[in-house]
C-alpha atoms as a PDB file:
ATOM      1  CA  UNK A   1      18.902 124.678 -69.286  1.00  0.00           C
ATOM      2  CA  UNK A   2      21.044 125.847 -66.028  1.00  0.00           C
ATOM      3  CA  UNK A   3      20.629 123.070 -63.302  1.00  0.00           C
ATOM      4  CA  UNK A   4      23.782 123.744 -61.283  1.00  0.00           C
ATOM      5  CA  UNK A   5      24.793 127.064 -60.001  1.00  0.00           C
ATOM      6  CA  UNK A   6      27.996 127.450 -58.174  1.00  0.00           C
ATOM      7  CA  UNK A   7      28.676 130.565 -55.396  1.00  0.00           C
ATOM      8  CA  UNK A   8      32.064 131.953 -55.571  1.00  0.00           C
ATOM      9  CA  UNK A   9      33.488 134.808 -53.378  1.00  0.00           C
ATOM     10  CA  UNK A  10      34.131 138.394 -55.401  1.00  0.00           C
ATOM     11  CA  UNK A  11      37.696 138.989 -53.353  1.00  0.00           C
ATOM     12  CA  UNK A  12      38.582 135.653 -53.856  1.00  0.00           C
ATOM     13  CA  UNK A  13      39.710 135.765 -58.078  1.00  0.00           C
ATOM     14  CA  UNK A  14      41.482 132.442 -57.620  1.00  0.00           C
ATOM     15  CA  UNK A  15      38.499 130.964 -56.503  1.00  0.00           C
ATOM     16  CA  UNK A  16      36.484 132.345 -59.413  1.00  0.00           C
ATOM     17  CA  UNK A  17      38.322 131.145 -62.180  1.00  0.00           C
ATOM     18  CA  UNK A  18      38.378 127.529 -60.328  1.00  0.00           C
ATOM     19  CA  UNK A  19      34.831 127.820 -60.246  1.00  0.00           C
ATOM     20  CA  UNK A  20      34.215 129.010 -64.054  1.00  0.00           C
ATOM     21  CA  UNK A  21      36.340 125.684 -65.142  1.00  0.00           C
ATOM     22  CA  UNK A  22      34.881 123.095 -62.285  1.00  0.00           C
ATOM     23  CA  UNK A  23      31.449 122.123 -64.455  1.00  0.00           C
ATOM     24  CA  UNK A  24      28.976 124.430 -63.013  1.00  0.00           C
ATOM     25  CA  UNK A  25      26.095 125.445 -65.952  1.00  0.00           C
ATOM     26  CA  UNK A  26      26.415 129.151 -63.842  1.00  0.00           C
ATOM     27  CA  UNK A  27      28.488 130.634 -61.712  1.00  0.00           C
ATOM     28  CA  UNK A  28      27.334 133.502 -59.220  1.00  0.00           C
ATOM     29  CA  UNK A  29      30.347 135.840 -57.856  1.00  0.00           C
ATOM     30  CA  UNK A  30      29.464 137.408 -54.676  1.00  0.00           C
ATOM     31  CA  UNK A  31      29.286 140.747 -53.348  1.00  0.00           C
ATOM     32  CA  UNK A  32      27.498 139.874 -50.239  1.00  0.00           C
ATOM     33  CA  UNK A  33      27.765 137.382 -47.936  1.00  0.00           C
ATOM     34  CA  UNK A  34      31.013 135.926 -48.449  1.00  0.00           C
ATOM     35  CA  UNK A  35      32.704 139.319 -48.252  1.00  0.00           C
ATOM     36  CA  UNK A  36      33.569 141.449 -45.446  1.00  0.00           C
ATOM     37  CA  UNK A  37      33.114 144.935 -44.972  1.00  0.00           C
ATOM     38  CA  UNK A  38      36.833 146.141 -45.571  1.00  0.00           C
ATOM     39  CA  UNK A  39      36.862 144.025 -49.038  1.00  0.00           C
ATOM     40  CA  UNK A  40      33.828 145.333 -50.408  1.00  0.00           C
ATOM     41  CA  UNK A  41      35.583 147.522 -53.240  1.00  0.00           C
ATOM     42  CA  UNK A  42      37.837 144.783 -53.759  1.00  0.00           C
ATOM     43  CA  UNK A  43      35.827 142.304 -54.512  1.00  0.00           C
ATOM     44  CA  UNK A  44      33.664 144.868 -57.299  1.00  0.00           C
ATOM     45  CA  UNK A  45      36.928 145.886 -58.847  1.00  0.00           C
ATOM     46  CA  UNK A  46      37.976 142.324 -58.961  1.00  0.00           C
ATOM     47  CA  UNK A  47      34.267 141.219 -60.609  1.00  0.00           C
ATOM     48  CA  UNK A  48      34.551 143.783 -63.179  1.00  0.00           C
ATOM     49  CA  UNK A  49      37.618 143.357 -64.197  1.00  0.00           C
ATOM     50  CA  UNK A  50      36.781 139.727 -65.171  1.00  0.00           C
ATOM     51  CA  UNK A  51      33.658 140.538 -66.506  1.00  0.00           C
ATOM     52  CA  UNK A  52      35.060 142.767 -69.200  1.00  0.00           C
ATOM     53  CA  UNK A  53      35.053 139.523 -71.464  1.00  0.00           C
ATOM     54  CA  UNK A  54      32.556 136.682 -71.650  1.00  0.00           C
ATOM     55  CA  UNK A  55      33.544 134.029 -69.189  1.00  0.00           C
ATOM     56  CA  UNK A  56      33.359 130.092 -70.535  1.00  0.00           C
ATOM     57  CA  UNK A  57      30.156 129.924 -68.337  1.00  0.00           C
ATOM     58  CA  UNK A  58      27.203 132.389 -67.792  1.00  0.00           C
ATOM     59  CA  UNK A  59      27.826 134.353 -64.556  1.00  0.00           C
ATOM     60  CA  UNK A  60      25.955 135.960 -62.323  1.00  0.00           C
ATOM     61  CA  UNK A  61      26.483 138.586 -59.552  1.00  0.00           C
ATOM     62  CA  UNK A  62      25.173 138.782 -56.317  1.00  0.00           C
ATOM     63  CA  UNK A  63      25.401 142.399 -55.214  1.00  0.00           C
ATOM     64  CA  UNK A  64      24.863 143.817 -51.767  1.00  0.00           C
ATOM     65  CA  UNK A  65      21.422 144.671 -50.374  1.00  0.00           C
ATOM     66  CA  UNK A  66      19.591 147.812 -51.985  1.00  0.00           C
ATOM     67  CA  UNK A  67      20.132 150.112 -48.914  1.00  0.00           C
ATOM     68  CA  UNK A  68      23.123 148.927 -48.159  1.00  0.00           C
ATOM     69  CA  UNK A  69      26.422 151.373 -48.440  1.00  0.00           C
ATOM     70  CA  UNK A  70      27.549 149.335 -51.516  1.00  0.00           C
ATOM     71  CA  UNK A  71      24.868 148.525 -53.713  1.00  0.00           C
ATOM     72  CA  UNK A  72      25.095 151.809 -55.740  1.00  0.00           C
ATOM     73  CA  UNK A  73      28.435 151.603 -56.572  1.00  0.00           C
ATOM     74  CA  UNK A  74      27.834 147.885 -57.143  1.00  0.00           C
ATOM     75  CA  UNK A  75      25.367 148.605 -60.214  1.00  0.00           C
ATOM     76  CA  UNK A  76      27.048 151.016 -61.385  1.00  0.00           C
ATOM     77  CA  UNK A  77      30.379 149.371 -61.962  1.00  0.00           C
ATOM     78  CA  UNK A  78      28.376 146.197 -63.124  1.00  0.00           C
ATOM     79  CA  UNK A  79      25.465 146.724 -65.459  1.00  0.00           C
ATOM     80  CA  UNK A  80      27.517 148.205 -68.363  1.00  0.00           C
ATOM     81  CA  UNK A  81      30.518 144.822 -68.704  1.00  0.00           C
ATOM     82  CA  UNK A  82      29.632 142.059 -71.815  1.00  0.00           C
ATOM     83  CA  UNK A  83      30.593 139.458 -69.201  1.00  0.00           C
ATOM     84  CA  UNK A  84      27.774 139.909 -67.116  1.00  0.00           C
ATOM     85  CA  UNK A  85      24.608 137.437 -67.503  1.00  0.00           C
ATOM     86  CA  UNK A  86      22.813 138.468 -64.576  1.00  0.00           C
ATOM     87  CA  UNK A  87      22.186 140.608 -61.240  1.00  0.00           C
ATOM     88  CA  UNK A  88      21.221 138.495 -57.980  1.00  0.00           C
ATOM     89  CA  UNK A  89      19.589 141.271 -55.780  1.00  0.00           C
ATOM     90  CA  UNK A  90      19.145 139.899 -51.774  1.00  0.00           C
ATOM     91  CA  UNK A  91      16.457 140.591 -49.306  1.00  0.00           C
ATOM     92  CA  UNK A  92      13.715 141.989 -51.491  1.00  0.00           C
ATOM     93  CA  UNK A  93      10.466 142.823 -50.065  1.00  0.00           C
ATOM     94  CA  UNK A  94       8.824 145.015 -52.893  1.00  0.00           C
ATOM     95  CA  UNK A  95       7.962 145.517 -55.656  1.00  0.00           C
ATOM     96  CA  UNK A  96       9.138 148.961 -56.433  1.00  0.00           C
ATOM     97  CA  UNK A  97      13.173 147.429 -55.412  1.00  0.00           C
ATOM     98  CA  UNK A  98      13.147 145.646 -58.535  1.00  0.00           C
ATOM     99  CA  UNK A  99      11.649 148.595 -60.611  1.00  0.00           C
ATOM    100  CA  UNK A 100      14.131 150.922 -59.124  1.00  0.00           C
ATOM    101  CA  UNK A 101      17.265 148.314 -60.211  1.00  0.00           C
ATOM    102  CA  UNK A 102      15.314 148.037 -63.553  1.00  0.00           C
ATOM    103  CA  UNK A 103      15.731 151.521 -64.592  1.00  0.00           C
ATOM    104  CA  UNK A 104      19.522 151.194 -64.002  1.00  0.00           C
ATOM    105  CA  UNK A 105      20.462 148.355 -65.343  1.00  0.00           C
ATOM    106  CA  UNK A 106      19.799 148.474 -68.422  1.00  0.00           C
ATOM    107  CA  UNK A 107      17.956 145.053 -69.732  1.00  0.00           C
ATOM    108  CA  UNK A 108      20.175 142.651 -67.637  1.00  0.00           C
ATOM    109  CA  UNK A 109      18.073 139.686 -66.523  1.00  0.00           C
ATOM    110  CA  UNK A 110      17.673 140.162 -62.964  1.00  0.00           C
ATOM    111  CA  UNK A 111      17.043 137.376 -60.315  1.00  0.00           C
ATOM    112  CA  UNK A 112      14.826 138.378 -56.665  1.00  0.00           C
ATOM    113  CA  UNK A 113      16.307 136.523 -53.652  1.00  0.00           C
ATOM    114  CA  UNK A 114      13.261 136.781 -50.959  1.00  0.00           C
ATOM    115  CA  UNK A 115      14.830 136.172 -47.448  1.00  0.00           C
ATOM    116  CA  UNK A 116      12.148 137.326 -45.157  1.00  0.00           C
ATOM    117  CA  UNK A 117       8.014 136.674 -44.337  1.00  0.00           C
ATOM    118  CA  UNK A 118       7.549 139.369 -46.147  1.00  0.00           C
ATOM    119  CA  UNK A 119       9.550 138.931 -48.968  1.00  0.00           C
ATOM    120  CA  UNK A 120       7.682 135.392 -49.345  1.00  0.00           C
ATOM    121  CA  UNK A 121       4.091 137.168 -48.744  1.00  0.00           C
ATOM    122  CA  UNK A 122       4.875 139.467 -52.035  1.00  0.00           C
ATOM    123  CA  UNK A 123       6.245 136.815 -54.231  1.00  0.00           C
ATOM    124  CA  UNK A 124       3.883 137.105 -57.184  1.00  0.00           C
ATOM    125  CA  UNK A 125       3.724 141.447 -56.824  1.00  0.00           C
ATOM    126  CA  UNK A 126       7.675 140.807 -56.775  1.00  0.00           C
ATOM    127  CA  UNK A 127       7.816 138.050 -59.617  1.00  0.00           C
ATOM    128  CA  UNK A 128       5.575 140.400 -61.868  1.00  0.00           C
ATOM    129  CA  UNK A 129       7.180 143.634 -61.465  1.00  0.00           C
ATOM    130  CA  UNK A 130       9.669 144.523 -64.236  1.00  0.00           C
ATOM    131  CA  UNK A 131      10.110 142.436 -67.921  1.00  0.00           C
ATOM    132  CA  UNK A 132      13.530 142.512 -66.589  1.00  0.00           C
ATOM    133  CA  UNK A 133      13.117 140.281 -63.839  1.00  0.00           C
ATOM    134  CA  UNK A 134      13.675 136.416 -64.571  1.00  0.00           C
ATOM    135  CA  UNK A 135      13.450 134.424 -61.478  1.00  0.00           C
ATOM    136  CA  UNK A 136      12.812 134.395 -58.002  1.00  0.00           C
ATOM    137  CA  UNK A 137      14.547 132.144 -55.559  1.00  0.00           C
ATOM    138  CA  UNK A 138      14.402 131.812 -51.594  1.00  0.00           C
ATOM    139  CA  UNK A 139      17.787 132.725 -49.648  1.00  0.00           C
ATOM    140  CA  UNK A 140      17.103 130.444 -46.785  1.00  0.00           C
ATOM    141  CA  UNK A 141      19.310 130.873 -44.290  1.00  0.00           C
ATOM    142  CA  UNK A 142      18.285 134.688 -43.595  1.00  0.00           C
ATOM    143  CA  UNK A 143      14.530 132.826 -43.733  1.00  0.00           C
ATOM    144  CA  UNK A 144      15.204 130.566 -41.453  1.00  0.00           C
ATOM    145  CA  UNK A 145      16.580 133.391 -38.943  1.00  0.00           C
ATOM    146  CA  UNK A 146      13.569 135.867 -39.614  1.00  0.00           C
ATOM    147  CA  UNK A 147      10.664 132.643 -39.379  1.00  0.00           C
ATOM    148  CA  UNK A 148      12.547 130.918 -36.855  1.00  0.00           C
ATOM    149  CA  UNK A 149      12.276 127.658 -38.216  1.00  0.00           C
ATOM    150  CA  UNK A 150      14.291 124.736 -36.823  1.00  0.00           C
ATOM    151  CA  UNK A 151      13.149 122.083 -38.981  1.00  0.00           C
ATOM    152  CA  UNK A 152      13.671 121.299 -42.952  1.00  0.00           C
ATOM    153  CA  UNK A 153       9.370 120.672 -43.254  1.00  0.00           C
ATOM    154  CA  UNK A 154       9.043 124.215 -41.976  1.00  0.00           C
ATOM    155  CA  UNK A 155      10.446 125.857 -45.425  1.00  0.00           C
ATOM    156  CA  UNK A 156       7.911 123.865 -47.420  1.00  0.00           C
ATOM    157  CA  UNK A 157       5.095 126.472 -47.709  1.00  0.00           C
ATOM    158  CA  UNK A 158       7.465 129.311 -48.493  1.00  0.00           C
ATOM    159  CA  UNK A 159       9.250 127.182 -51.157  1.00  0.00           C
ATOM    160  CA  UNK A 160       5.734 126.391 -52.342  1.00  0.00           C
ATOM    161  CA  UNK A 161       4.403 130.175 -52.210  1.00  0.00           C
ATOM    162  CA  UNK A 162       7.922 130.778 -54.455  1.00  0.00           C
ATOM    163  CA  UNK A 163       7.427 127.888 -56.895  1.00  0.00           C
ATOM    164  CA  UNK A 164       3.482 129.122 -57.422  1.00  0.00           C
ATOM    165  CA  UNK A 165       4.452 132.984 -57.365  1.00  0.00           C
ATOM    166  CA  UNK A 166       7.004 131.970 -60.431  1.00  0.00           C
ATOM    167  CA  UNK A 167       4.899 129.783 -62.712  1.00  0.00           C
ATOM    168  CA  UNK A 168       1.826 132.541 -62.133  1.00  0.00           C
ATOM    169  CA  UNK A 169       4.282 135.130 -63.498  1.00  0.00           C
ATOM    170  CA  UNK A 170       5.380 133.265 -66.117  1.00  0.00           C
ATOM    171  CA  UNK A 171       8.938 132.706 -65.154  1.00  0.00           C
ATOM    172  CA  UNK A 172      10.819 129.562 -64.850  1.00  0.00           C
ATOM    173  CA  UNK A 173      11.066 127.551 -62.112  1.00  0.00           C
ATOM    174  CA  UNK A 174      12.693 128.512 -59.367  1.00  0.00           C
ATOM    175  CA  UNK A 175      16.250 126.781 -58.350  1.00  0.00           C
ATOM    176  CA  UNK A 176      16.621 125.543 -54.837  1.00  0.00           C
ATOM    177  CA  UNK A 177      18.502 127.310 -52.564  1.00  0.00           C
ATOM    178  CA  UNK A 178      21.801 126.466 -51.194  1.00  0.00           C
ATOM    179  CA  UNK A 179      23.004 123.231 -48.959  1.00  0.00           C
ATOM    180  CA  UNK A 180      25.202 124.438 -46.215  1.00  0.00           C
ATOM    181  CA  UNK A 181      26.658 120.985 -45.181  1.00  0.00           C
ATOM    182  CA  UNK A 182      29.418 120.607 -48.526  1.00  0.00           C
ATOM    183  CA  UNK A 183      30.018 116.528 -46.868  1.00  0.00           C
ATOM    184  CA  UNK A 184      26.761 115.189 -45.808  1.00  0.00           C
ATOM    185  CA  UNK A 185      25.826 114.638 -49.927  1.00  0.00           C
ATOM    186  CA  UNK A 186      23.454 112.301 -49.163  1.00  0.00           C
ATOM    187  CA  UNK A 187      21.516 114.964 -47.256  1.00  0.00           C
ATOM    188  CA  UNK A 188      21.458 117.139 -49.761  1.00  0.00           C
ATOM    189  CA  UNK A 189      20.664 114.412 -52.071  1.00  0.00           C
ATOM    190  CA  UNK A 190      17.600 114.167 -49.778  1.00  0.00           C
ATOM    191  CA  UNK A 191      16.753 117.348 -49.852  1.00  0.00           C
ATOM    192  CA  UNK A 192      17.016 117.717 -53.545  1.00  0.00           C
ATOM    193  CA  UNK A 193      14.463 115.190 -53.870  1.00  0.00           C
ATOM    194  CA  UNK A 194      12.121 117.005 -51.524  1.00  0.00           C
ATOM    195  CA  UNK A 195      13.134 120.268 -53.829  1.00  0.00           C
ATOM    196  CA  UNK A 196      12.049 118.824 -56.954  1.00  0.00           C
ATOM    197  CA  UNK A 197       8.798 117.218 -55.806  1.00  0.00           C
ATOM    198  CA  UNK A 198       7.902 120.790 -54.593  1.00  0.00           C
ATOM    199  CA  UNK A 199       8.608 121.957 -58.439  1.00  0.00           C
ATOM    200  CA  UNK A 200      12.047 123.175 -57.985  1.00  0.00           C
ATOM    201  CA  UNK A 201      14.594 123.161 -60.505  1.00  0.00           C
ATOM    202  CA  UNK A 202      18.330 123.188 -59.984  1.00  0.00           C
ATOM    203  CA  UNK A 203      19.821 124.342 -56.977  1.00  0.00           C
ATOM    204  CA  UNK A 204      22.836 126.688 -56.222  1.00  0.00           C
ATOM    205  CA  UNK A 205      25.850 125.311 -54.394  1.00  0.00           C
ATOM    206  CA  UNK A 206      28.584 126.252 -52.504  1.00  0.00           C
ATOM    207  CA  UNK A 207      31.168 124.010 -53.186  1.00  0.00           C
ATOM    208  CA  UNK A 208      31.836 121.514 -56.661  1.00  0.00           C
ATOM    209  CA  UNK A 209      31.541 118.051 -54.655  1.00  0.00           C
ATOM    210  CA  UNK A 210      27.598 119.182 -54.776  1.00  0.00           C
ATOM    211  CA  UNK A 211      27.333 119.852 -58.405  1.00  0.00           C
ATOM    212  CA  UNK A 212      27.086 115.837 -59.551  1.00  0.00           C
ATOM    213  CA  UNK A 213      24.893 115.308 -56.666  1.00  0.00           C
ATOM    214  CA  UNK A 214      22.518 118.137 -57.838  1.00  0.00           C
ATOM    215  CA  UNK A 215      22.738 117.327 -61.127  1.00  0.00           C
ATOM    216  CA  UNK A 216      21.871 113.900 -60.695  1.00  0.00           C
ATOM    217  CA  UNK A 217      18.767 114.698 -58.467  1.00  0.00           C
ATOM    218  CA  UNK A 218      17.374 116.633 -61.150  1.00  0.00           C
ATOM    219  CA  UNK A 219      18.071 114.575 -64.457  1.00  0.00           C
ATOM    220  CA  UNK A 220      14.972 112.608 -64.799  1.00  0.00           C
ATOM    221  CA  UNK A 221      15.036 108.700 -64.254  1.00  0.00           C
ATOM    222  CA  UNK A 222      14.772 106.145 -67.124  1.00  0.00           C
ATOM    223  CA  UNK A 223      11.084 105.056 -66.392  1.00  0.00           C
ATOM    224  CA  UNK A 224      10.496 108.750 -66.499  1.00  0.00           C
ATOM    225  CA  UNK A 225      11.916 109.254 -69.830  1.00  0.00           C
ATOM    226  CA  UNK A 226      10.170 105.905 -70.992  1.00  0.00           C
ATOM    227  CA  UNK A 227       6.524 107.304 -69.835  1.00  0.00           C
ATOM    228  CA  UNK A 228       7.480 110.769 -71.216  1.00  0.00           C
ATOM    229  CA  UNK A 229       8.242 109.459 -74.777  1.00  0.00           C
ATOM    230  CA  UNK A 230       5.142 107.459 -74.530  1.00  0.00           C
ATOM    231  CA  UNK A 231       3.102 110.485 -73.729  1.00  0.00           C
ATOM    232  CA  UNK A 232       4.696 112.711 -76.564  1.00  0.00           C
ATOM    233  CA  UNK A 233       4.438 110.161 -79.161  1.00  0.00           C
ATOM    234  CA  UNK A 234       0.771 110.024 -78.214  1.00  0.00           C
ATOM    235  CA  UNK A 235       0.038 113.060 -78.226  1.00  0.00           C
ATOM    236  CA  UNK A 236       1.398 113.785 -81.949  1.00  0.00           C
ATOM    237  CA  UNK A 237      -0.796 110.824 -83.087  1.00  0.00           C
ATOM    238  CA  UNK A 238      -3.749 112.074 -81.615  1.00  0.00           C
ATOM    239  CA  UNK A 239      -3.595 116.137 -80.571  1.00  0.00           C
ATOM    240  CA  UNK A 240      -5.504 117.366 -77.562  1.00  0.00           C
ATOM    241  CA  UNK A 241      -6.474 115.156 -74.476  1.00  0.00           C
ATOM    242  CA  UNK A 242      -6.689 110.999 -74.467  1.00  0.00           C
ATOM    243  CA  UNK A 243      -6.433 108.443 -72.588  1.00  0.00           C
ATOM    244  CA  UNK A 244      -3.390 105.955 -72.737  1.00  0.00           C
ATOM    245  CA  UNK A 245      -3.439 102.544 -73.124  1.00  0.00           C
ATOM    246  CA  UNK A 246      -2.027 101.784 -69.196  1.00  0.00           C
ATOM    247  CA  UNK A 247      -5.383 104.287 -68.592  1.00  0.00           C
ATOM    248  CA  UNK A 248      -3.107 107.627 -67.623  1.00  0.00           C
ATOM    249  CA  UNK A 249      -5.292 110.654 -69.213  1.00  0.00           C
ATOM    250  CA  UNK A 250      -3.128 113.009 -71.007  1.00  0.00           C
ATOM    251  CA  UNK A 251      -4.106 116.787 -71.659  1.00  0.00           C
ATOM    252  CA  UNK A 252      -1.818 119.546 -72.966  1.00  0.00           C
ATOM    253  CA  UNK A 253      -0.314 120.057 -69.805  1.00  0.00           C
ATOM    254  CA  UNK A 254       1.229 116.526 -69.025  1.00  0.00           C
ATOM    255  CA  UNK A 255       2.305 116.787 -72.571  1.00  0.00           C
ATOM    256  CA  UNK A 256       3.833 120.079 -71.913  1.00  0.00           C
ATOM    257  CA  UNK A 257       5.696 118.688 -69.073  1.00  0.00           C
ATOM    258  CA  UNK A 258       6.685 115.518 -70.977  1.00  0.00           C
ATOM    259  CA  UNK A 259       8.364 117.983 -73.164  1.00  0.00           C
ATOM    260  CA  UNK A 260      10.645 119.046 -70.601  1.00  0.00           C
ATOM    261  CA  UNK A 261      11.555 115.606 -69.366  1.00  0.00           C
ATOM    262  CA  UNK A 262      13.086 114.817 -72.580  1.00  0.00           C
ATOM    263  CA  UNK A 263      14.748 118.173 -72.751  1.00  0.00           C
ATOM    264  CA  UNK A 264      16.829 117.397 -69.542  1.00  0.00           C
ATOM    265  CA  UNK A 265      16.892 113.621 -70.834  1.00  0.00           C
ATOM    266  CA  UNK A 266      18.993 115.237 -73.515  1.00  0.00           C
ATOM    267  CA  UNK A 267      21.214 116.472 -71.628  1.00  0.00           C
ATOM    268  CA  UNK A 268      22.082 113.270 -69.781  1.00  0.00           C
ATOM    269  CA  UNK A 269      22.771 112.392 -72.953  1.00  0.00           C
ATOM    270  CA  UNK A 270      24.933 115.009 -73.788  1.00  0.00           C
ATOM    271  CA  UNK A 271      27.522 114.401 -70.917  1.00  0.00           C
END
């Protein structure tokens, strides 16, 4: 289960490989953002020559916008390399952009950043559009910009309507999108927390101090793993819904999500 997602910059290979060794469940490599104009081809050469070989951790590749002079050449280099777990495709709006990078690439999972109202206002046609898609996430700062929204409370609905658009489509749940401020950890901490209550899951970051901070925002707390083993054990001794001793009803759901709690309990465990 990928909690922690760390950006890295395509024309920056040193960076990369720090990144692939610094803890990260994922790494994405960038295309966009991070990389100017005049290093575009660069950076693509550079990402597919590591991806020729499976990296120590899954990564991911966020190519330039569809419409944008690069994106073509993008897929094309891309879609074809064993290293490759997965295409990041910015500012959707549509359905039909995911079918269209569908039929080109192939069967690799492919992941919708929405970055605009009306990106958010087609999150389920988006979310359902292609078997190939596997997750949706929000890129917030182009959100921001396009909403105008000044305030942390003003991304809640959207971050809602993406949560809701996921679990309706059957995909996971969504990872938070990136912190911009890499000191001010117990902000992000902060708004982890808010994340999570809102049914995120994981979050990307943009620099390794923010991986133990994510992680630990999203590794469930002792008294959660307590109640979740009580509801499990429960529920094997008597299936369907009940009522617990303390008076919490149980149905298949809360058991369902009990089951997850002591997936990512494991996993505390594990490290």
């Amino acid at each position: 289960m990928i909690l922690t997602w760390l950006y890295a910059p395509g024309d920056r290979p040193e960076v990369v490989a720090k990144a692939l060794r610094c803890g990260a469940d994922a790494v994405i490599v960038d295309l966009e953002d991070s990389v100017s104009a005049s290093r575009k081809e660069y950076a693509r050469a550079a990402t597919a020559e590591l991806l020729t070989e499976r990296p120590p951790v899954p990564v991911h590749v966020r190519v330039n916008a569809l419409g944008s002079p690069w994106a073509g050449a993008d897929l094309t280099a891309l879609v074809r390399l064993h290293g490759l777990a997965g295409l990041r495709l910015p500012k959707i709006d549509s359905a039909e952009q995911i079918g269209r990078v569908a039929d080109r690439a192939g069967g690799v999972a492919l992941y919708a950043l929405l970055e605009s109202a009306l990106g958010v206002e087609r999150a389920y046609d988006i979310a359902r559009a292609h078997p190939s898609l596997h997750g949706l996430t929000l890129g917030e700062a182009d959100l921001r910009a396009d909403l105008g929204v000044t305030a942390e409370a003003g991304l809640d609905w959207p971050r809602s309507r993406v949560v809701v658009a996921a679990r309706a489509a059957g995909l996971a749940p969504p990872a938070q999108s990136v912190f911009p401020d890499i000191r001010d950890l117990e902000a992000l901490a902060a708004s982890c927390a808010r994340g999570r209550a809102l049914g995120f899951l994981g979050r990307a970051a943009i620099h390794p101090r923010q991986l133990p901070v994510i992680e630990g925002a999203y590794l469930p707390r002792p008294e959660e793993v307590t109640a979740a083993e009580e509801i499990v054990t429960a529920a094997r001794a008597a299936p369907g819904a009940l009522a617990l001793p303390d008076g919490r009803f149980v149905d298949p759901a809360v058991v369902a999500a009990a089951h997850r709690t002591l997936t990512l309990s494991r996993r505390a465990d594990a490290h």
